[in-house]
C-alpha atoms as a PDB file:
ATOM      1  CA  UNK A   1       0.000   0.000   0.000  1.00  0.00           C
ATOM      2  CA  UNK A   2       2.877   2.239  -0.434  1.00  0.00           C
ATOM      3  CA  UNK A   3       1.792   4.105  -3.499  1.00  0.00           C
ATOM      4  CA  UNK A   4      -1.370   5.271  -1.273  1.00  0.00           C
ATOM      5  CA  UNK A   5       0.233   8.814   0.112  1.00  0.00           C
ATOM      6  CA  UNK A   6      -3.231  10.463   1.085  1.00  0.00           C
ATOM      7  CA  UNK A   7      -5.103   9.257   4.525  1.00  0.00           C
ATOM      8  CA  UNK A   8      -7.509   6.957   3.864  1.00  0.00           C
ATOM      9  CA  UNK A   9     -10.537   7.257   5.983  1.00  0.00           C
ATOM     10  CA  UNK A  10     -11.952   4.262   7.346  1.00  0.00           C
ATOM     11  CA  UNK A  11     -15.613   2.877   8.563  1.00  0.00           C
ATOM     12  CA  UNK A  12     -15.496  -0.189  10.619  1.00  0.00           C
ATOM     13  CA  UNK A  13     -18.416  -2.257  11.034  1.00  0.00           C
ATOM     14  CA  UNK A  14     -18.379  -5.757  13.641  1.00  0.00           C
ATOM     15  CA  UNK A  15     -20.114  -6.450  16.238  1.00  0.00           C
ATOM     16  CA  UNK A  16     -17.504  -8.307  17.505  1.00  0.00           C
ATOM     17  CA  UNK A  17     -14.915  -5.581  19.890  1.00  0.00           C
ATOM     18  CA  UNK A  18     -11.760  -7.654  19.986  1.00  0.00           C
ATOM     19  CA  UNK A  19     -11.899  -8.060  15.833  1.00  0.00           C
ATOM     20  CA  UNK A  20     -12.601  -4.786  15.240  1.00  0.00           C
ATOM     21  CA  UNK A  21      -9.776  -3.509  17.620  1.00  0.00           C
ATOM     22  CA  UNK A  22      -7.358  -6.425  16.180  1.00  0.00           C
ATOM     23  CA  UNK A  23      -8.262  -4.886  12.986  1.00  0.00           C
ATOM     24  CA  UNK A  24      -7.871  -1.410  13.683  1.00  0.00           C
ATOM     25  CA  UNK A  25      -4.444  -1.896  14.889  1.00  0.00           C
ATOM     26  CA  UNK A  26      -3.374  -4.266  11.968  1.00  0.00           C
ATOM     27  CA  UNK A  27      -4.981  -1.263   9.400  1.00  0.00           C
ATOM     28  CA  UNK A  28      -3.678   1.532  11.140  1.00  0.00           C
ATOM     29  CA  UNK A  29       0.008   0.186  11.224  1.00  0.00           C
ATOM     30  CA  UNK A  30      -0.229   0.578   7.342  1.00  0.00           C
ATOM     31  CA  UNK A  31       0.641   4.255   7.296  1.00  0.00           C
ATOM     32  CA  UNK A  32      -2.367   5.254   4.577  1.00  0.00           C
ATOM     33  CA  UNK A  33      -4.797   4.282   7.045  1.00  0.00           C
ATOM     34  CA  UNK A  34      -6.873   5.918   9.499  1.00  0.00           C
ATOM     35  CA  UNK A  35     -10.133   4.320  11.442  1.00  0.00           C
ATOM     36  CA  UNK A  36     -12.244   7.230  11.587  1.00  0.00           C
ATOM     37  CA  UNK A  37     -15.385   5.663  13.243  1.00  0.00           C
ATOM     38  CA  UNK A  38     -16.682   1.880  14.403  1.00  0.00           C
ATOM     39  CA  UNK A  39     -19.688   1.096  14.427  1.00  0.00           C
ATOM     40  CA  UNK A  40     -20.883  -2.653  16.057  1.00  0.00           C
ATOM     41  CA  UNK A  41     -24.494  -2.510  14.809  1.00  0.00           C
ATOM     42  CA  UNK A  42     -26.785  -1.282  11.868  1.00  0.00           C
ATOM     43  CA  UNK A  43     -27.924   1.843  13.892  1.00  0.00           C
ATOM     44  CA  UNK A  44     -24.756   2.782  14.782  1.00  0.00           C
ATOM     45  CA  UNK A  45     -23.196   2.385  11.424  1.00  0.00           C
ATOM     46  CA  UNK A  46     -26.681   4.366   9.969  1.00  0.00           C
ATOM     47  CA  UNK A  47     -26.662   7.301  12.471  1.00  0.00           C
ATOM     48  CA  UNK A  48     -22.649   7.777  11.779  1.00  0.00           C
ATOM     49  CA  UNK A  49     -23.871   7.764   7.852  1.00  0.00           C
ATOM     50  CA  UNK A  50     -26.300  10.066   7.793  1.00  0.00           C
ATOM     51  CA  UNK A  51     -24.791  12.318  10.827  1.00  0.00           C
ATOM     52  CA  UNK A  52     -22.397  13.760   8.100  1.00  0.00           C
ATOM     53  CA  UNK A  53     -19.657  11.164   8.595  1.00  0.00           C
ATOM     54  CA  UNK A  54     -17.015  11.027   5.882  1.00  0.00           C
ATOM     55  CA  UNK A  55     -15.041   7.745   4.666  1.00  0.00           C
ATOM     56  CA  UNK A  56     -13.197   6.698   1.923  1.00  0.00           C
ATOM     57  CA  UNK A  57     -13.678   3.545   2.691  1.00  0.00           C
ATOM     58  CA  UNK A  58     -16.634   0.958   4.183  1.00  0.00           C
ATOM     59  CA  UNK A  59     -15.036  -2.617   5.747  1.00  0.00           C
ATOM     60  CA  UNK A  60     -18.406  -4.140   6.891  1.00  0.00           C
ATOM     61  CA  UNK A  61     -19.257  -7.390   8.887  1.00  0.00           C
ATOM     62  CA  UNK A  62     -21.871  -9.127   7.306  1.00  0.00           C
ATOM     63  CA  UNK A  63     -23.182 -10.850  10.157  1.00  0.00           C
ATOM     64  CA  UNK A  64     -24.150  -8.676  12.917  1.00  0.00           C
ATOM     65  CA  UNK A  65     -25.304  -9.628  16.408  1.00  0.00           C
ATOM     66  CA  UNK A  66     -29.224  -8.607  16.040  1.00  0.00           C
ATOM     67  CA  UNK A  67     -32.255 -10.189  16.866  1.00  0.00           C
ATOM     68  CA  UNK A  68     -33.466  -8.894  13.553  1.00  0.00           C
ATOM     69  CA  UNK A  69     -31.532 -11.275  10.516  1.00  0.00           C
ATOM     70  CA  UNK A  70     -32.381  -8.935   7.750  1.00  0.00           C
ATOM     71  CA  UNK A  71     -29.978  -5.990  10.439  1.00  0.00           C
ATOM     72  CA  UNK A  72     -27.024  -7.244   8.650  1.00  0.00           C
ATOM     73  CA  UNK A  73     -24.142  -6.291   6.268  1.00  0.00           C
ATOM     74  CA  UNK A  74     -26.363  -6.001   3.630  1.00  0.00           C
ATOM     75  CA  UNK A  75     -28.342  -3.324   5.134  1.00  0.00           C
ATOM     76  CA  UNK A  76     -25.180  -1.491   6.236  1.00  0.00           C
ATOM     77  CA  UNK A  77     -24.369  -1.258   2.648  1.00  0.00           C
ATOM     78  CA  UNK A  78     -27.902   0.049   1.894  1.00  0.00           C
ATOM     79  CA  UNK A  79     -27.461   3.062   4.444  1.00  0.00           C
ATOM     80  CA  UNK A  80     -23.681   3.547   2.871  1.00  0.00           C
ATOM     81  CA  UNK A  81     -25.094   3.970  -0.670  1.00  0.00           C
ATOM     82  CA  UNK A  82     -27.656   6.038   0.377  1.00  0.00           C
ATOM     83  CA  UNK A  83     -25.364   8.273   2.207  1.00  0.00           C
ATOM     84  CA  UNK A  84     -22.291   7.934   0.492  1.00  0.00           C
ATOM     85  CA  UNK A  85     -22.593   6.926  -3.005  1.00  0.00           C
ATOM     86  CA  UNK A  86     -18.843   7.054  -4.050  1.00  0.00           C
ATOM     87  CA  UNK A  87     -17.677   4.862  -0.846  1.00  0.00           C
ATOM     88  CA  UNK A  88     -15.498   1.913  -1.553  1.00  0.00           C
ATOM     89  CA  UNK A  89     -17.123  -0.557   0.384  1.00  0.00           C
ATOM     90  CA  UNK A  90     -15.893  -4.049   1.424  1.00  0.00           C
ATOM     91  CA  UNK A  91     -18.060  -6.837   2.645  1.00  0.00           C
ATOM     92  CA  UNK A  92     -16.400  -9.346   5.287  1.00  0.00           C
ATOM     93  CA  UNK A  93     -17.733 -12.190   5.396  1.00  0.00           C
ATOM     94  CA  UNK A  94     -17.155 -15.874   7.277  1.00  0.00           C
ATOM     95  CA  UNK A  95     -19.089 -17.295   5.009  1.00  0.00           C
ATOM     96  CA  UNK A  96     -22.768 -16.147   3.682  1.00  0.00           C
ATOM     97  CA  UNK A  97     -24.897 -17.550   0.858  1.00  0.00           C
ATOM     98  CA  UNK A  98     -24.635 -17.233  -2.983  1.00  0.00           C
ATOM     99  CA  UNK A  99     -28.075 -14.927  -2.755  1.00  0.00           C
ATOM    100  CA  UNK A 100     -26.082 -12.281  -0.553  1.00  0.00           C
ATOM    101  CA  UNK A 101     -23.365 -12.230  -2.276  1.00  0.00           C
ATOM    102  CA  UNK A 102     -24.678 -11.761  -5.678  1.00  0.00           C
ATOM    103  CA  UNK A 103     -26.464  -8.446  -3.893  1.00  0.00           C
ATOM    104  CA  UNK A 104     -23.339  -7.718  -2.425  1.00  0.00           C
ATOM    105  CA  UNK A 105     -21.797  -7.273  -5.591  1.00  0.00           C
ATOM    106  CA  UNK A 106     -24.483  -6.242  -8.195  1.00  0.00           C
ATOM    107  CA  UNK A 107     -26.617  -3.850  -6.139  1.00  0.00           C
ATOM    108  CA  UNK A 108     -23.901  -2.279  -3.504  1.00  0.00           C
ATOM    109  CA  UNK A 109     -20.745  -2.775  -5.571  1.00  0.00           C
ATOM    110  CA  UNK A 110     -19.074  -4.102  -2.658  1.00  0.00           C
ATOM    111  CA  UNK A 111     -15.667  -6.309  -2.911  1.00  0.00           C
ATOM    112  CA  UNK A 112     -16.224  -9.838  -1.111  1.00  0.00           C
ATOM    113  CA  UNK A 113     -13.144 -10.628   1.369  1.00  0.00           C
ATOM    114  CA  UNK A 114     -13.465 -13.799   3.566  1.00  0.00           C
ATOM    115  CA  UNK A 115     -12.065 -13.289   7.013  1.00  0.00           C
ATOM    116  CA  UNK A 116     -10.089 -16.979   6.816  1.00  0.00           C
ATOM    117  CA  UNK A 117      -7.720 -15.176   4.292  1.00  0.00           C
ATOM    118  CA  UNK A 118      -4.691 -13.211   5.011  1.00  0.00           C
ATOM    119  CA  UNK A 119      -3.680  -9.940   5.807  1.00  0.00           C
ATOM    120  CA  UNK A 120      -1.715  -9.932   2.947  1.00  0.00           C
ATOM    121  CA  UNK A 121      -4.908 -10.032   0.851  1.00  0.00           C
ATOM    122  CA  UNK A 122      -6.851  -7.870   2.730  1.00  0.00           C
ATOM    123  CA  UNK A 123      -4.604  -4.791   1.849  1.00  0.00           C
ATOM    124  CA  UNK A 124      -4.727  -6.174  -1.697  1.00  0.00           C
ATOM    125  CA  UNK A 125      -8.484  -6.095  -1.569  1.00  0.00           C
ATOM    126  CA  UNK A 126      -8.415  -2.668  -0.002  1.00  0.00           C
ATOM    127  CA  UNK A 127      -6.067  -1.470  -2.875  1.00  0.00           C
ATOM    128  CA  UNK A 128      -8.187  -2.666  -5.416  1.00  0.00           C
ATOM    129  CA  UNK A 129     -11.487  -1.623  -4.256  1.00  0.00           C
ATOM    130  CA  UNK A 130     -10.340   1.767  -3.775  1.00  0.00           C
ATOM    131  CA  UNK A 131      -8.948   1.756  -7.384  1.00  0.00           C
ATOM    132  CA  UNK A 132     -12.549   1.601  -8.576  1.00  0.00           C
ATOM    133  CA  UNK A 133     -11.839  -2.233  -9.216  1.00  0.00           C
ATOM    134  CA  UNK A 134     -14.055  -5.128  -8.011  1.00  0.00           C
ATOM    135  CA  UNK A 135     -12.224  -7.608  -5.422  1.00  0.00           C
ATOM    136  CA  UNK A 136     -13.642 -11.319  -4.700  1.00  0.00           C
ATOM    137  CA  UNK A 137     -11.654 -13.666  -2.684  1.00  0.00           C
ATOM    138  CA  UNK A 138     -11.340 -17.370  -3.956  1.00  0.00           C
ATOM    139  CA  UNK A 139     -14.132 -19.047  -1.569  1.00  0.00           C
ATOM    140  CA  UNK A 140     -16.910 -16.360  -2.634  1.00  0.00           C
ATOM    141  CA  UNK A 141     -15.590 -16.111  -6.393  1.00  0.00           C
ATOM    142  CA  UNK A 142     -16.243 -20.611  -6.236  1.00  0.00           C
ATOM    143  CA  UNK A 143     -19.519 -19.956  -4.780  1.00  0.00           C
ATOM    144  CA  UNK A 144     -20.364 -17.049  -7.246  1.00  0.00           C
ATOM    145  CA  UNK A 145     -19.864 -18.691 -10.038  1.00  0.00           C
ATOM    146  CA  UNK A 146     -21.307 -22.237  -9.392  1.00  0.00           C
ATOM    147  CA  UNK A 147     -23.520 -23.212 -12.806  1.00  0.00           C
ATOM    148  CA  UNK A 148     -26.742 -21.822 -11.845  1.00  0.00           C
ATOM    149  CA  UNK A 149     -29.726 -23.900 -12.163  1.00  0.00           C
ATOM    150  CA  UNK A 150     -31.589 -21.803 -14.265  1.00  0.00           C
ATOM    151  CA  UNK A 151     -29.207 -19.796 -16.577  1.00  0.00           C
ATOM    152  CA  UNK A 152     -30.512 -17.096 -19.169  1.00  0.00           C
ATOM    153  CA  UNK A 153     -32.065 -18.951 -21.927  1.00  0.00           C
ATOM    154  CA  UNK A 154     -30.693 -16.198 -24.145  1.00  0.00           C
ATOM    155  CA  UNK A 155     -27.657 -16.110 -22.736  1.00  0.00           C
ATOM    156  CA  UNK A 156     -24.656 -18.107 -24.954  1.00  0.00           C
ATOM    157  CA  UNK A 157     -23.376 -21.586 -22.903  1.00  0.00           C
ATOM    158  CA  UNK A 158     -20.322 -21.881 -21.920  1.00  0.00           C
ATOM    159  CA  UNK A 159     -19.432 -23.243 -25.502  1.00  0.00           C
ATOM    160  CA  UNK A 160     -19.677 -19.709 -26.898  1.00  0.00           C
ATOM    161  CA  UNK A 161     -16.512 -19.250 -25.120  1.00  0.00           C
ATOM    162  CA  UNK A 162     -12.921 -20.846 -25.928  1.00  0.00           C
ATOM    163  CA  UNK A 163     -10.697 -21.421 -22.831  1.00  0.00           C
ATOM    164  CA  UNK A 164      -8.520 -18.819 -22.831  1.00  0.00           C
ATOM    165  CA  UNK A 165     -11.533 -16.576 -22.827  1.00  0.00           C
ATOM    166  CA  UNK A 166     -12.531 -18.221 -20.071  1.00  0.00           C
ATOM    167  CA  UNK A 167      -9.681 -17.627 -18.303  1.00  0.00           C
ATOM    168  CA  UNK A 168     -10.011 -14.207 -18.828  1.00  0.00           C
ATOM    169  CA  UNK A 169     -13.374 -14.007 -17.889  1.00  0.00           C
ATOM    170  CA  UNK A 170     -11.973 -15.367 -14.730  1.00  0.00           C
ATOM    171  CA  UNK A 171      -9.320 -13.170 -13.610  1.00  0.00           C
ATOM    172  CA  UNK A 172     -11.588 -10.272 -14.993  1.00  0.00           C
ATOM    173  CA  UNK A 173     -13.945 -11.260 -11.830  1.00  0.00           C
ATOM    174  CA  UNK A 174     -10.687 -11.158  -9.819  1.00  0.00           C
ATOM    175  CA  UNK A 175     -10.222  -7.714 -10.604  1.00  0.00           C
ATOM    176  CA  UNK A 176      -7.271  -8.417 -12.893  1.00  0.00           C
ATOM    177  CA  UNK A 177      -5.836  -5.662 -14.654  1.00  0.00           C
ATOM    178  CA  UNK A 178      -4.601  -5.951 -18.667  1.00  0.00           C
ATOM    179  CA  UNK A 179      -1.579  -5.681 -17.955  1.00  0.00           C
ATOM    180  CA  UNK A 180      -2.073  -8.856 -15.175  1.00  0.00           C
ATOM    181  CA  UNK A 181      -4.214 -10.862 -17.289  1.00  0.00           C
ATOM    182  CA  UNK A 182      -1.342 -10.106 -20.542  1.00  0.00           C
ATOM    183  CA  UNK A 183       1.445 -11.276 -18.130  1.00  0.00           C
ATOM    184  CA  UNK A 184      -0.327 -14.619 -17.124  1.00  0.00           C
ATOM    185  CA  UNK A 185      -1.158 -15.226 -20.942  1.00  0.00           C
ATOM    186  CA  UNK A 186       2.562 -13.736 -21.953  1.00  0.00           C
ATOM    187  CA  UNK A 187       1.161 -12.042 -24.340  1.00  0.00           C
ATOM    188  CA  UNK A 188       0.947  -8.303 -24.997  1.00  0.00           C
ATOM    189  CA  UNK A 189      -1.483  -5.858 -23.463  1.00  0.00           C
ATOM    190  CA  UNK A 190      -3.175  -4.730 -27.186  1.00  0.00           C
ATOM    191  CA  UNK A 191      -3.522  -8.575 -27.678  1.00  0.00           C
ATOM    192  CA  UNK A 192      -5.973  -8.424 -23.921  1.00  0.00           C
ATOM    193  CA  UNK A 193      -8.182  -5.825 -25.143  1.00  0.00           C
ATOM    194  CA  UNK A 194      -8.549  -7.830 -28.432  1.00  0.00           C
ATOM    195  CA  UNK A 195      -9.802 -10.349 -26.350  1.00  0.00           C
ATOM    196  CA  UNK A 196     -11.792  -8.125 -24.123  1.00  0.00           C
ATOM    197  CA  UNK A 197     -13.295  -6.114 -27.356  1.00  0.00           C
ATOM    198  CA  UNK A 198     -14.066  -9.956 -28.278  1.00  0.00           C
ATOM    199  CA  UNK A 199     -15.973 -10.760 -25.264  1.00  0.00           C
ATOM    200  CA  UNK A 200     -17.826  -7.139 -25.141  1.00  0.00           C
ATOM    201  CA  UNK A 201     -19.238  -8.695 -28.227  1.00  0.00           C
ATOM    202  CA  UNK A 202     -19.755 -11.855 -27.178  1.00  0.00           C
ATOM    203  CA  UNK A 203     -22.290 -11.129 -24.374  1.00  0.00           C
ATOM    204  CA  UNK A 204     -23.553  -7.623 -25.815  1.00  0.00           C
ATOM    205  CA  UNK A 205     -21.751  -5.467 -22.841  1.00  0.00           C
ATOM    206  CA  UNK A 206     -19.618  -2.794 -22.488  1.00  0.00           C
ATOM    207  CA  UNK A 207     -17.945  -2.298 -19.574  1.00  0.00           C
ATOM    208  CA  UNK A 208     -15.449  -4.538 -17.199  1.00  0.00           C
ATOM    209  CA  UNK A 209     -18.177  -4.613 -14.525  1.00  0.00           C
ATOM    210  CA  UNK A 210     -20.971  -5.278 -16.569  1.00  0.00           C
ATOM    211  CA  UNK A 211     -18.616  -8.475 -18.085  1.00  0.00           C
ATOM    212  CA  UNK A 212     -18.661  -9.369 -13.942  1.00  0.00           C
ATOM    213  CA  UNK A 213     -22.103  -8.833 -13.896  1.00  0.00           C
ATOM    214  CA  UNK A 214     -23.114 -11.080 -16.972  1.00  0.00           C
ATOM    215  CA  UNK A 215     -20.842 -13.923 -15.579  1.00  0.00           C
ATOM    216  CA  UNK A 216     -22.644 -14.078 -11.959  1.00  0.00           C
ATOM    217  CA  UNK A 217     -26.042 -13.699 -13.634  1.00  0.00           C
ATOM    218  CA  UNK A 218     -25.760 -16.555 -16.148  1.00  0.00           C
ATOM    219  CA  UNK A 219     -23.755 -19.169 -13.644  1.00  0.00           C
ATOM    220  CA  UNK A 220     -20.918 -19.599 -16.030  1.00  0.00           C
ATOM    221  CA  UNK A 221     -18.670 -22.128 -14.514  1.00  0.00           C
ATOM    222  CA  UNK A 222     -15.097 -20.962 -14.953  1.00  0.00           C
ATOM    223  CA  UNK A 223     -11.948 -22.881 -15.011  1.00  0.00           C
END
């Protein structure tokens, strides 16, 4: 996180204290970073939002200790976007269902990290998401992009696609730049957005995220 000179502000959402002070410590040891506000509960995370609070940046629990399920991560996000529409946001997660995770990602534009991976990845993640690009750790990405039972009848199969488009499909849900994806396939960068103008065409999209989108939506299984 070196290249990051300006002070990134952080909102920290758990319900659990000794995580969220673990975390705080490991975060703000990373010179860039600075916890601005913690919040252990959807009120507290919803007044801080729409008291004025500023962040650059959302990390947010999914589960939260409530007696109400639907007081979770999800609706944390909700009360971000409503508040704070340019947010990076961050959902951490133990493990959740495919359903939440797909909203995570389509309707909150949240990055997925799972909180069995390591700090290493985390300030990856963080680097990413506040880059504008989409981050998904292994576990969710599997669980994401399991063949859904029902794919989009007009949607092409998998059989539309060769395998190295596949593959790039794949490390384009990653959050894989070109010049990532071009050093994997050792091939040049002009030769990636070949292949990206390619799939753009392909599945009738236009954008990196909307690529994302298409994959989740139609359950393409991905090598």
């Amino acid at each position: 996180m070196s290249d990051l000179q300006t002070p990134i502000r952080i909102l920290l959402v758990d319900d659990h204290t000794l995580f969220r002070e673990s975390l705080r410590r490991v975060l703000e040891a990373e010179a860039p970073f600075r916890v601005v506000a913690e919040a252990s509960t959807l009120e507290e995370a919803t007044a801080y939002c729409t008291g004025g609070g500023d962040f650059d940046l959302g990390l947010v629990d999914f589960q939260l200790s409530s007696s109400d399920p639907a007081k979770n991560g999800l609706a944390v996000l909700r009360a971000i976007r409503q508040t704070n529409a340019s947010a990076a946001v961050i959902l951490l997660t133990a493990g959740t269902g495919k359903a939440e995770l797909r909203e995570a990602v389509q309707t909150y534009a949240a990055s997925i990290f799972l909180k069995s991976e390591p700090t290493s990845d985390l300030f990856l993640a963080i680097e990413r998401t506040l880059e504008g690009r989409r981050w998904i750790s292994s576990g969710a990405n599997r669980l994401l992009l399991e063949e859904s039972s029902a794919p989009s009848a007009s949607a092409p199969g998998e059989a539309a696609f060769t395998a190295r488009e596949l593959m790039v499909l794949r490390w384009i849900t990653e959050g894989l730049s070109n010049k990532e994806i071009a050093d994997k396939l050792t091939i040049s960068e002009s030769s990636v957005k070949a292949l990206l103008q390619k799939l753009f065409e392909k599945t009738s999209v236009r954008t990196r995220s909307q690529l994302v989108r298409y994959v989740f939506e139609c359950g393409l299984t991905l090598p």
